[in-house]
PDB file of N, CA and C in Angstrom:
ATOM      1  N   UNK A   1      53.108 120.987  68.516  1.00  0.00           N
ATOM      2  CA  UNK A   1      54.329 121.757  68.633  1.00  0.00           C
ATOM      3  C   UNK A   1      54.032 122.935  69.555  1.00  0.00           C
ATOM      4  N   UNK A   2      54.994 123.135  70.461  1.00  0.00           N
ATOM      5  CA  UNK A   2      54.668 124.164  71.539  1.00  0.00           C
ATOM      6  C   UNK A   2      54.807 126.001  71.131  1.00  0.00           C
ATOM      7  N   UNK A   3      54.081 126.788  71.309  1.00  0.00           N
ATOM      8  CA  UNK A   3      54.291 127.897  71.053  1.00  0.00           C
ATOM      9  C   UNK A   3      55.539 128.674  71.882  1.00  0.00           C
ATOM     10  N   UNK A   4      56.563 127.683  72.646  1.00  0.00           N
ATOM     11  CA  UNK A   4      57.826 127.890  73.114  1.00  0.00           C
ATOM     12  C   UNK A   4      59.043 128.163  71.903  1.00  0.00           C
ATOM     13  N   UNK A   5      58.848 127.539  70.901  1.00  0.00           N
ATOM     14  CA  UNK A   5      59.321 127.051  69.759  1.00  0.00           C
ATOM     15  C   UNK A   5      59.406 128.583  68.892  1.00  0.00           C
ATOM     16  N   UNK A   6      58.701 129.230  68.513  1.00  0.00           N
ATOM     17  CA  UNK A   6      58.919 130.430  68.279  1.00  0.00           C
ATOM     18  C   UNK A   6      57.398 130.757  67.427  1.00  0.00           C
ATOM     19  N   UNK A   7      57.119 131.618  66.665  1.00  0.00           N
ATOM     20  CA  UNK A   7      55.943 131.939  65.837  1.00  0.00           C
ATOM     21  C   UNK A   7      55.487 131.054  65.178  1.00  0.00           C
ATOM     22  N   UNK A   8      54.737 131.084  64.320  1.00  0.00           N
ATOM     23  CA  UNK A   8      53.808 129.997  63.317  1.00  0.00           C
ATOM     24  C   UNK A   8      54.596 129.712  62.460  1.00  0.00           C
ATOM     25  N   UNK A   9      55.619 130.415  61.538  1.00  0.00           N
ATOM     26  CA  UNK A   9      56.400 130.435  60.876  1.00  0.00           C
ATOM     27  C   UNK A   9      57.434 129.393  61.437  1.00  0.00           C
ATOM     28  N   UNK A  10      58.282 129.561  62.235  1.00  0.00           N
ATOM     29  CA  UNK A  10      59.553 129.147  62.840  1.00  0.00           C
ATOM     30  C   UNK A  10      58.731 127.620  62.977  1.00  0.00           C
ATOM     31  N   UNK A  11      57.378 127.326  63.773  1.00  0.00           N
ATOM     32  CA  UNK A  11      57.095 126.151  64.238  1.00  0.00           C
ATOM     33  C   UNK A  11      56.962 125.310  63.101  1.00  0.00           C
ATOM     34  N   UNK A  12      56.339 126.086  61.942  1.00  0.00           N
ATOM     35  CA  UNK A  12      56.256 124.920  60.296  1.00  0.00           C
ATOM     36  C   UNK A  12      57.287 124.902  59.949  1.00  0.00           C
ATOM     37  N   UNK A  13      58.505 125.581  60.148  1.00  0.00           N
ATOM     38  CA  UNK A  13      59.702 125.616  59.171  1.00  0.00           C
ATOM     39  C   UNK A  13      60.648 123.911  60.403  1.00  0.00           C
ATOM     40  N   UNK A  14      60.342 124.217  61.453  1.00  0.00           N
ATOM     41  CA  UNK A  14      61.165 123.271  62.622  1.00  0.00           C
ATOM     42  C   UNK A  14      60.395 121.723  61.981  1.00  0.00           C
ATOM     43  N   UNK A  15      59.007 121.688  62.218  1.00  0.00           N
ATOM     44  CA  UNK A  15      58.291 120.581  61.376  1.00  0.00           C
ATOM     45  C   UNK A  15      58.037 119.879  59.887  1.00  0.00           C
ATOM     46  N   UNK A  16      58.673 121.045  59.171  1.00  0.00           N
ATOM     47  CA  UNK A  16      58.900 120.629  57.939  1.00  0.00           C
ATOM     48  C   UNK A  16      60.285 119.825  58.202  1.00  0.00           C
ATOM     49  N   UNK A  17      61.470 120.447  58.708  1.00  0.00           N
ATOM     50  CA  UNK A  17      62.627 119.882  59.119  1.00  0.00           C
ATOM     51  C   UNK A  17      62.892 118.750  59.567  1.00  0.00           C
ATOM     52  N   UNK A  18      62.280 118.658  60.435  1.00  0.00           N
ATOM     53  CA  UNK A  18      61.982 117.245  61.553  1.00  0.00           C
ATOM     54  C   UNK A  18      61.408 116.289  60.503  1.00  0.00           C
ATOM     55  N   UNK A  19      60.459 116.560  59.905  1.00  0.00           N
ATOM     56  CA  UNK A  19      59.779 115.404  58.924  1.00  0.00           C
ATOM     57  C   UNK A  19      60.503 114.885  57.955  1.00  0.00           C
ATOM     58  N   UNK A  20      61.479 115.802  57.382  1.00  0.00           N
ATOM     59  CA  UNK A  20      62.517 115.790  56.145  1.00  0.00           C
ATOM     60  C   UNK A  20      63.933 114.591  56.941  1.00  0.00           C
ATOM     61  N   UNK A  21      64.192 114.726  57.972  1.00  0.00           N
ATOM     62  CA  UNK A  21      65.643 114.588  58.434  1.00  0.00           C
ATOM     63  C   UNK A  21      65.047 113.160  59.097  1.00  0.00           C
ATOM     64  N   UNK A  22      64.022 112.870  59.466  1.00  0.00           N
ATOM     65  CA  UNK A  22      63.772 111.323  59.968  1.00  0.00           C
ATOM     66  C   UNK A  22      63.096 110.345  58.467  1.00  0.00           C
ATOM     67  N   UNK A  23      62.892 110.923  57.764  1.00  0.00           N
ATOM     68  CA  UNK A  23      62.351 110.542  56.093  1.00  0.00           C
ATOM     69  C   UNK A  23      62.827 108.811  55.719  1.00  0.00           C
ATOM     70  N   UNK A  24      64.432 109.537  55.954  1.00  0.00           N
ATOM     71  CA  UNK A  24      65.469 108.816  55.652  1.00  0.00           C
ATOM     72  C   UNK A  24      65.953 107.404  56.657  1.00  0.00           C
ATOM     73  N   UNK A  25      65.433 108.373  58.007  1.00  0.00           N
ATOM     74  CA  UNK A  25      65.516 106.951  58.915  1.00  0.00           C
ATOM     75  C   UNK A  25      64.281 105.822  59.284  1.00  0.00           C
ATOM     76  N   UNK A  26      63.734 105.864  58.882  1.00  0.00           N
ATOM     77  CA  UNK A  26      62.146 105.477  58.808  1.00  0.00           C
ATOM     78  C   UNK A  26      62.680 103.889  58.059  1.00  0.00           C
ATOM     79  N   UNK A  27      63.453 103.817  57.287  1.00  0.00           N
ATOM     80  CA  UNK A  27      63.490 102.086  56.769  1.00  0.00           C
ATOM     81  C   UNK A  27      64.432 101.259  58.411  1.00  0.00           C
ATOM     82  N   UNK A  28      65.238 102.038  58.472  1.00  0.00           N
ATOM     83  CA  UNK A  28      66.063 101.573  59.534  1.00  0.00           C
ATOM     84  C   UNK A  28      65.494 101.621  60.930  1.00  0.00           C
ATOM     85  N   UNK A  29      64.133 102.224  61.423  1.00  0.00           N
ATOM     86  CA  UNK A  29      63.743 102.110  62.341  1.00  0.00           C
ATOM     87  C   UNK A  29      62.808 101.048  62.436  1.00  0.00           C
ATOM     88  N   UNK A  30      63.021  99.906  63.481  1.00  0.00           N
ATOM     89  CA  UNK A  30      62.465  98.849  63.894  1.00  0.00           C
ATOM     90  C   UNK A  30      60.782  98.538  63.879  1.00  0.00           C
ATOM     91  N   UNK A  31      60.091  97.979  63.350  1.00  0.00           N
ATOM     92  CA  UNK A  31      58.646  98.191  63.189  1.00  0.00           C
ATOM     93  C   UNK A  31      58.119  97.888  64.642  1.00  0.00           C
ATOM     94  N   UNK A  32      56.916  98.072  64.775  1.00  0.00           N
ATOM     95  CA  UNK A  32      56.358  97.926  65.882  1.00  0.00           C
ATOM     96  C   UNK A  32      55.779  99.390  66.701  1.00  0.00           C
ATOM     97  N   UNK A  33      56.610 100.339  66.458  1.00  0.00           N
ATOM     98  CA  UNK A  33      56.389 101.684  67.310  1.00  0.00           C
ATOM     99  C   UNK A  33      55.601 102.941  66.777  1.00  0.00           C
ATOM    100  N   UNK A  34      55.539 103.485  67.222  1.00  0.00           N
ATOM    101  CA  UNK A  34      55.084 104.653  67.019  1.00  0.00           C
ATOM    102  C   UNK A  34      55.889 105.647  67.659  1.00  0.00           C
ATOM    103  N   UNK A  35      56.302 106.679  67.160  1.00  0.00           N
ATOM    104  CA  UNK A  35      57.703 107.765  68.038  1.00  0.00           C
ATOM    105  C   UNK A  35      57.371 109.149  68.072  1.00  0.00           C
ATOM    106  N   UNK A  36      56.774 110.108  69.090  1.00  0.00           N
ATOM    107  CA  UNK A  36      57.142 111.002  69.132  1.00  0.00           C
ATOM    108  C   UNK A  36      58.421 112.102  69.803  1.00  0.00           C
ATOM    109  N   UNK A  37      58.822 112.869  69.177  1.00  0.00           N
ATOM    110  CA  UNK A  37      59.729 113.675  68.867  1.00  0.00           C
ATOM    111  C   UNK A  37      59.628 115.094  69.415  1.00  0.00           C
ATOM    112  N   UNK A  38      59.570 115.119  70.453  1.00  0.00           N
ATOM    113  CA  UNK A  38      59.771 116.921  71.232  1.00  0.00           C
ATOM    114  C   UNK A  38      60.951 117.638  70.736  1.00  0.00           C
ATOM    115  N   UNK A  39      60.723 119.356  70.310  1.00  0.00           N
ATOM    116  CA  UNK A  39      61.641 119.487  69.940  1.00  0.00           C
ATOM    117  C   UNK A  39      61.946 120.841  70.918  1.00  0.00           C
ATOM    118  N   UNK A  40      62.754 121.054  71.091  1.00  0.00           N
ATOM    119  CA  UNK A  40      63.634 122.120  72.003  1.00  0.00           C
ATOM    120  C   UNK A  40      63.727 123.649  71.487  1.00  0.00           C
ATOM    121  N   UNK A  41      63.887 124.509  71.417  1.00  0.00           N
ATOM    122  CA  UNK A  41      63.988 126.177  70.961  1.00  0.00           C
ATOM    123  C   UNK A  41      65.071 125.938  70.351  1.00  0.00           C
ATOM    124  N   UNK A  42      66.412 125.355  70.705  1.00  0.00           N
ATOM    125  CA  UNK A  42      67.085 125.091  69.910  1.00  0.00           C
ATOM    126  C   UNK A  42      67.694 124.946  68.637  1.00  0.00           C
ATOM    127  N   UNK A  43      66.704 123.987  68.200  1.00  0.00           N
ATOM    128  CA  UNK A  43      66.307 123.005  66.635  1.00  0.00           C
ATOM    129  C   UNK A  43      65.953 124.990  65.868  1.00  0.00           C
ATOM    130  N   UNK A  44      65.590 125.527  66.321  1.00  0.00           N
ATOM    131  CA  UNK A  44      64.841 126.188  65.310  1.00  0.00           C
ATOM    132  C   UNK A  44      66.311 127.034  64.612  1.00  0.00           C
ATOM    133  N   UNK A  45      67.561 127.130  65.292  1.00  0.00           N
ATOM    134  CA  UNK A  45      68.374 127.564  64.383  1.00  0.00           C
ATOM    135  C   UNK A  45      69.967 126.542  64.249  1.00  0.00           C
ATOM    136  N   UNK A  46      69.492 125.240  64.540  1.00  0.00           N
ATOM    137  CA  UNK A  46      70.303 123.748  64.261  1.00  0.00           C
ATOM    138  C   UNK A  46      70.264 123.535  62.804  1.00  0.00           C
ATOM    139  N   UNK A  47      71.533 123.549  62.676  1.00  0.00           N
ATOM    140  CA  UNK A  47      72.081 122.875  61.245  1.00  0.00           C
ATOM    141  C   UNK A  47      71.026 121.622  60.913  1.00  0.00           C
ATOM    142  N   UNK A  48      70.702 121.740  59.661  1.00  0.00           N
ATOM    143  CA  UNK A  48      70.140 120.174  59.258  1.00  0.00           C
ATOM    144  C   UNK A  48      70.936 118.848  59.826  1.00  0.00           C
ATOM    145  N   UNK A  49      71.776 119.042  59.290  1.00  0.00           N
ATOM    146  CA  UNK A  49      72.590 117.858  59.356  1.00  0.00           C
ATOM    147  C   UNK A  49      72.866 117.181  61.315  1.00  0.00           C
ATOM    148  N   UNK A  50      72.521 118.299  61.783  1.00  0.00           N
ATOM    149  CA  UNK A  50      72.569 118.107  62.992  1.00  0.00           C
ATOM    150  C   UNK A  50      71.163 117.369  63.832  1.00  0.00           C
ATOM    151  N   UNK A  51      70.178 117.973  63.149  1.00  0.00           N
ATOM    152  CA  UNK A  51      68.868 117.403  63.610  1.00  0.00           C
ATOM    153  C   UNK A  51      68.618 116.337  63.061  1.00  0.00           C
ATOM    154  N   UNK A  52      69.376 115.235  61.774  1.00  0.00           N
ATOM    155  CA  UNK A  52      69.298 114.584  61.400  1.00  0.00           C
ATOM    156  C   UNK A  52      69.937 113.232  62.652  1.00  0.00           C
ATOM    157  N   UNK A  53      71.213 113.689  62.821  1.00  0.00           N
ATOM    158  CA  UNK A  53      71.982 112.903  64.119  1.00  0.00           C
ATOM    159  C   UNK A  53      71.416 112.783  65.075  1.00  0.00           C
ATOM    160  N   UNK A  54      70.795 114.118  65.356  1.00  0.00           N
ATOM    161  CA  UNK A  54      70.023 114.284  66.986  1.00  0.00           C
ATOM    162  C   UNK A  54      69.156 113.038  66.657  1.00  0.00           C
ATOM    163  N   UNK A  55      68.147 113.174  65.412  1.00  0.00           N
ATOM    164  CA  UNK A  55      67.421 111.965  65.374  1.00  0.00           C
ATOM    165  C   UNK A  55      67.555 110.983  65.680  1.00  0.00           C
ATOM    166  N   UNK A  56      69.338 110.396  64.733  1.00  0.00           N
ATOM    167  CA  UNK A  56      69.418 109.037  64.809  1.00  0.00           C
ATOM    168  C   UNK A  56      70.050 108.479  66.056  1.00  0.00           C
ATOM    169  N   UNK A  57      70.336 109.454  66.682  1.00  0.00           N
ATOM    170  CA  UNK A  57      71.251 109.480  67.807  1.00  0.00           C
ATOM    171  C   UNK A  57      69.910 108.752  69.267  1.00  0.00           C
ATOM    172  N   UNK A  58      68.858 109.678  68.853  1.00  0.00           N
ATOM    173  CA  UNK A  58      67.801 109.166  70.139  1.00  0.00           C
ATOM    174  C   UNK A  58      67.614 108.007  69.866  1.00  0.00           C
ATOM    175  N   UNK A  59      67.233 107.551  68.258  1.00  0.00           N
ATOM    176  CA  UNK A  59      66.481 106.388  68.060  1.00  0.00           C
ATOM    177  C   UNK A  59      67.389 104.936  68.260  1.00  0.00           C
ATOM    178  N   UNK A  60      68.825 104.884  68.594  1.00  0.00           N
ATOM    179  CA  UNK A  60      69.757 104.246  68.637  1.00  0.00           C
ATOM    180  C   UNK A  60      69.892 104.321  69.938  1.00  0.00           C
ATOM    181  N   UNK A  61      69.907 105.447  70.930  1.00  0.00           N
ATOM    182  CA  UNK A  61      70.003 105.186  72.657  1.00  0.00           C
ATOM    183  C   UNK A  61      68.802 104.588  72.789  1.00  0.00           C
ATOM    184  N   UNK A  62      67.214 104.566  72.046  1.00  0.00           N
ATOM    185  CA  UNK A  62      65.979 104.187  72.404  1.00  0.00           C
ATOM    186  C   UNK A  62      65.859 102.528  72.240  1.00  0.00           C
ATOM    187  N   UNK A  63      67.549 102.155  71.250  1.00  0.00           N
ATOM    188  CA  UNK A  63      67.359 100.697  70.825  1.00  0.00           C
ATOM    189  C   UNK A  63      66.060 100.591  69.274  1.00  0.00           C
ATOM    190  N   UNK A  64      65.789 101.606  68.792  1.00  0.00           N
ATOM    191  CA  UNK A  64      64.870 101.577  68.160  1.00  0.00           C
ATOM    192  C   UNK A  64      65.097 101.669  66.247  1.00  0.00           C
ATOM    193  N   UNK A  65      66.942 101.616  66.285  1.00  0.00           N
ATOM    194  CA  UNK A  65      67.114 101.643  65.303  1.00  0.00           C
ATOM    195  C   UNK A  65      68.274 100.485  64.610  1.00  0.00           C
ATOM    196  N   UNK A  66      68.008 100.132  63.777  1.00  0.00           N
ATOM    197  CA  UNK A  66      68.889  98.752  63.178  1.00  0.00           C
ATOM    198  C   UNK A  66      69.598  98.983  62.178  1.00  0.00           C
ATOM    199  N   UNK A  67      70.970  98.234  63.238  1.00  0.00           N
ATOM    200  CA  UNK A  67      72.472  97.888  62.630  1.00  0.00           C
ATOM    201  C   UNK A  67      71.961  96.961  60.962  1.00  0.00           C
ATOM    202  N   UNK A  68      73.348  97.345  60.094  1.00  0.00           N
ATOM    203  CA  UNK A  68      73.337  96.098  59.305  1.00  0.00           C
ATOM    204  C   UNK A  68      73.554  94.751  59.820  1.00  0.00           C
ATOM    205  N   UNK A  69      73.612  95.192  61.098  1.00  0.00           N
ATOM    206  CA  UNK A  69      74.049  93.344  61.516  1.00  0.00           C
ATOM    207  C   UNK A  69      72.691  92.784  61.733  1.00  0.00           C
ATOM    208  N   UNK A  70      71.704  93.741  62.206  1.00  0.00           N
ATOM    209  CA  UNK A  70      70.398  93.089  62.681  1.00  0.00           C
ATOM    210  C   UNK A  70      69.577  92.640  61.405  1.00  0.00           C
ATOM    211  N   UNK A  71      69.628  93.471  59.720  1.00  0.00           N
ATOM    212  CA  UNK A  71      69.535  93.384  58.695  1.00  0.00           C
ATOM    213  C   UNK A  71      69.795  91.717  58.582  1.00  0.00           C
ATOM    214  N   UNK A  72      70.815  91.265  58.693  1.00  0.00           N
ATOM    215  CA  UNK A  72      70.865  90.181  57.848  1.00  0.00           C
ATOM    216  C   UNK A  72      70.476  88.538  58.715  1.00  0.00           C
TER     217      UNK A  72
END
């Protein structure tokens, strides 16, 4: 995590975040990969719920995340 991001504080609180809000997308993401996640100055005062989308939002333009259609 870049020291762009803000103090030591701000950078564990952005990484605790990030870890919490992809938790959930982790069954729905396609096996095979490995993903890292840059995060912007931004994120550090982004709604949860927002960094959660941002997530699913990349991993779905990346093709890296599955529909219920691909499920069955």
């Amino acid at each position: 995590m870049s020291k762009k991001i803000g103090n030591a504080v701000a950078r564990n609180r952005v990484k605790r975040r990030m870890r919490e809000a992809v938790t959930p997308l982790i069954p729905m993401i396609k096996d095979g990969f490995n993903l890292i996640f840059i995060a912007r100055d931004v994120i550090v005062d982004a709604p949860f719920l927002t960094i959660r989308e941002g997530m699913r939002a990349q991993l779905q333009r990346a093709g890296l995340y599955r529909t219920e259609k691909e499920d069955a």
